[in-house]
Protein backbone atom coordinates (compact mmCIF):
# COMPACT_ATOMS: atom_id res chain seq x y z
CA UNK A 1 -103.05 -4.09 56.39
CA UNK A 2 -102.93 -6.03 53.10
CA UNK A 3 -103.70 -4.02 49.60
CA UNK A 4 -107.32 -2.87 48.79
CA UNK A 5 -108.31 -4.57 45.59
CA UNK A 6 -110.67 -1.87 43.46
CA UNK A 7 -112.62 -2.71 40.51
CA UNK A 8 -114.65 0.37 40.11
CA UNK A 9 -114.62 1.33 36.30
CA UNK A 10 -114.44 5.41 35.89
CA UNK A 11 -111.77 7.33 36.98
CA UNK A 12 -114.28 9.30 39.41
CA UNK A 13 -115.44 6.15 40.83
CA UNK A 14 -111.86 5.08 41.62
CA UNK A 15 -110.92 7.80 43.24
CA UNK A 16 -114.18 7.97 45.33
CA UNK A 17 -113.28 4.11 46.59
CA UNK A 18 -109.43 5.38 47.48
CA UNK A 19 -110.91 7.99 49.40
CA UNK A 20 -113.23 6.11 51.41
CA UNK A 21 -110.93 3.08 51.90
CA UNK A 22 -108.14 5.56 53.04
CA UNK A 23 -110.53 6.63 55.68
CA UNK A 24 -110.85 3.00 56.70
CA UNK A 25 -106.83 3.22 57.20
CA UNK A 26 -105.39 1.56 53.90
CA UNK A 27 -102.41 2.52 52.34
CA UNK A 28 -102.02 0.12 49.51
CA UNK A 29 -104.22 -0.20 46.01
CA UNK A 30 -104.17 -2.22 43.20
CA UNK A 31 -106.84 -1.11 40.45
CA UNK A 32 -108.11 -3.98 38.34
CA UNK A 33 -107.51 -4.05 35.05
CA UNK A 34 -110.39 -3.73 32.55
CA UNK A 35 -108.66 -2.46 29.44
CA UNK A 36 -105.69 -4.83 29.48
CA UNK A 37 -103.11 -2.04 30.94
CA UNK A 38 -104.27 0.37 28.16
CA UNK A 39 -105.49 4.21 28.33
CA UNK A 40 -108.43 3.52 30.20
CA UNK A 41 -106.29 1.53 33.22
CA UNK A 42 -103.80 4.48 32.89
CA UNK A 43 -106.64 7.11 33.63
CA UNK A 44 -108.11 5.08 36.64
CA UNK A 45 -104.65 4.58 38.02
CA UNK A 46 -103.82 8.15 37.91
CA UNK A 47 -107.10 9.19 40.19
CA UNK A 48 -106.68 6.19 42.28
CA UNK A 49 -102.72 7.61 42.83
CA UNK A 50 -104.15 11.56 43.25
CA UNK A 51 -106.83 10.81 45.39
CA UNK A 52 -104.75 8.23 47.41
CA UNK A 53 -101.63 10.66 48.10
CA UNK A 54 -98.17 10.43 48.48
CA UNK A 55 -97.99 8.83 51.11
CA UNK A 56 -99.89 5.46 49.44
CA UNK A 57 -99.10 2.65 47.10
CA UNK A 58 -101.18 2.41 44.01
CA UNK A 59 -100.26 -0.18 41.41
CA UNK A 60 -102.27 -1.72 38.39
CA UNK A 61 -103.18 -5.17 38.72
CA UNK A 62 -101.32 -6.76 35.96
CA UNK A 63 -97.74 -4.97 37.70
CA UNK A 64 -98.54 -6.51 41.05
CA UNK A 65 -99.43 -10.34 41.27
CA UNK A 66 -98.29 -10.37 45.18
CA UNK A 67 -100.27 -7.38 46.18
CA UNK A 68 -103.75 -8.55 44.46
CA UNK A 69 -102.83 -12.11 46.02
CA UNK A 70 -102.61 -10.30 49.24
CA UNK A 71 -105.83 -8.73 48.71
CA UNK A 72 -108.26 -11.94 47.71
């Protein structure tokens, strides 16, 4: 299954999307970037990774230009 592209923009939103796209079977997310990598991204990408578990992939958009292609 290719990586779930997420563009949701507060942390609690993020994590809700991870949650109900790892009930649809992903593994793999790659959080959009809306604050050019900066605190905001770092905050979304660390609910994305605690609601998503160990045993996904979370990565930032900016960090993974073959994942998001694999997602569009």
């Amino acid at each position: 299954m290719s990586a779930a592209l997420i563009s949701a923009r507060r942390p609690d939103e993020v994590a809700r999307k991870v949650e109900q796209l790892l009930r649809q079977g992903h593994l793999r997310f790659v959080i959009a970037t809306i604050d050019h990598g900066g605190m905001l991204d770092l905050e979304r990408l660390g609910a994305a990774r605690y609601a998503a578990g160990l045993q996904s992939v979370v990565e930032l958009e900016e960090t993974a230009p073959v994942a998001v292609a694999a997602a569009r």
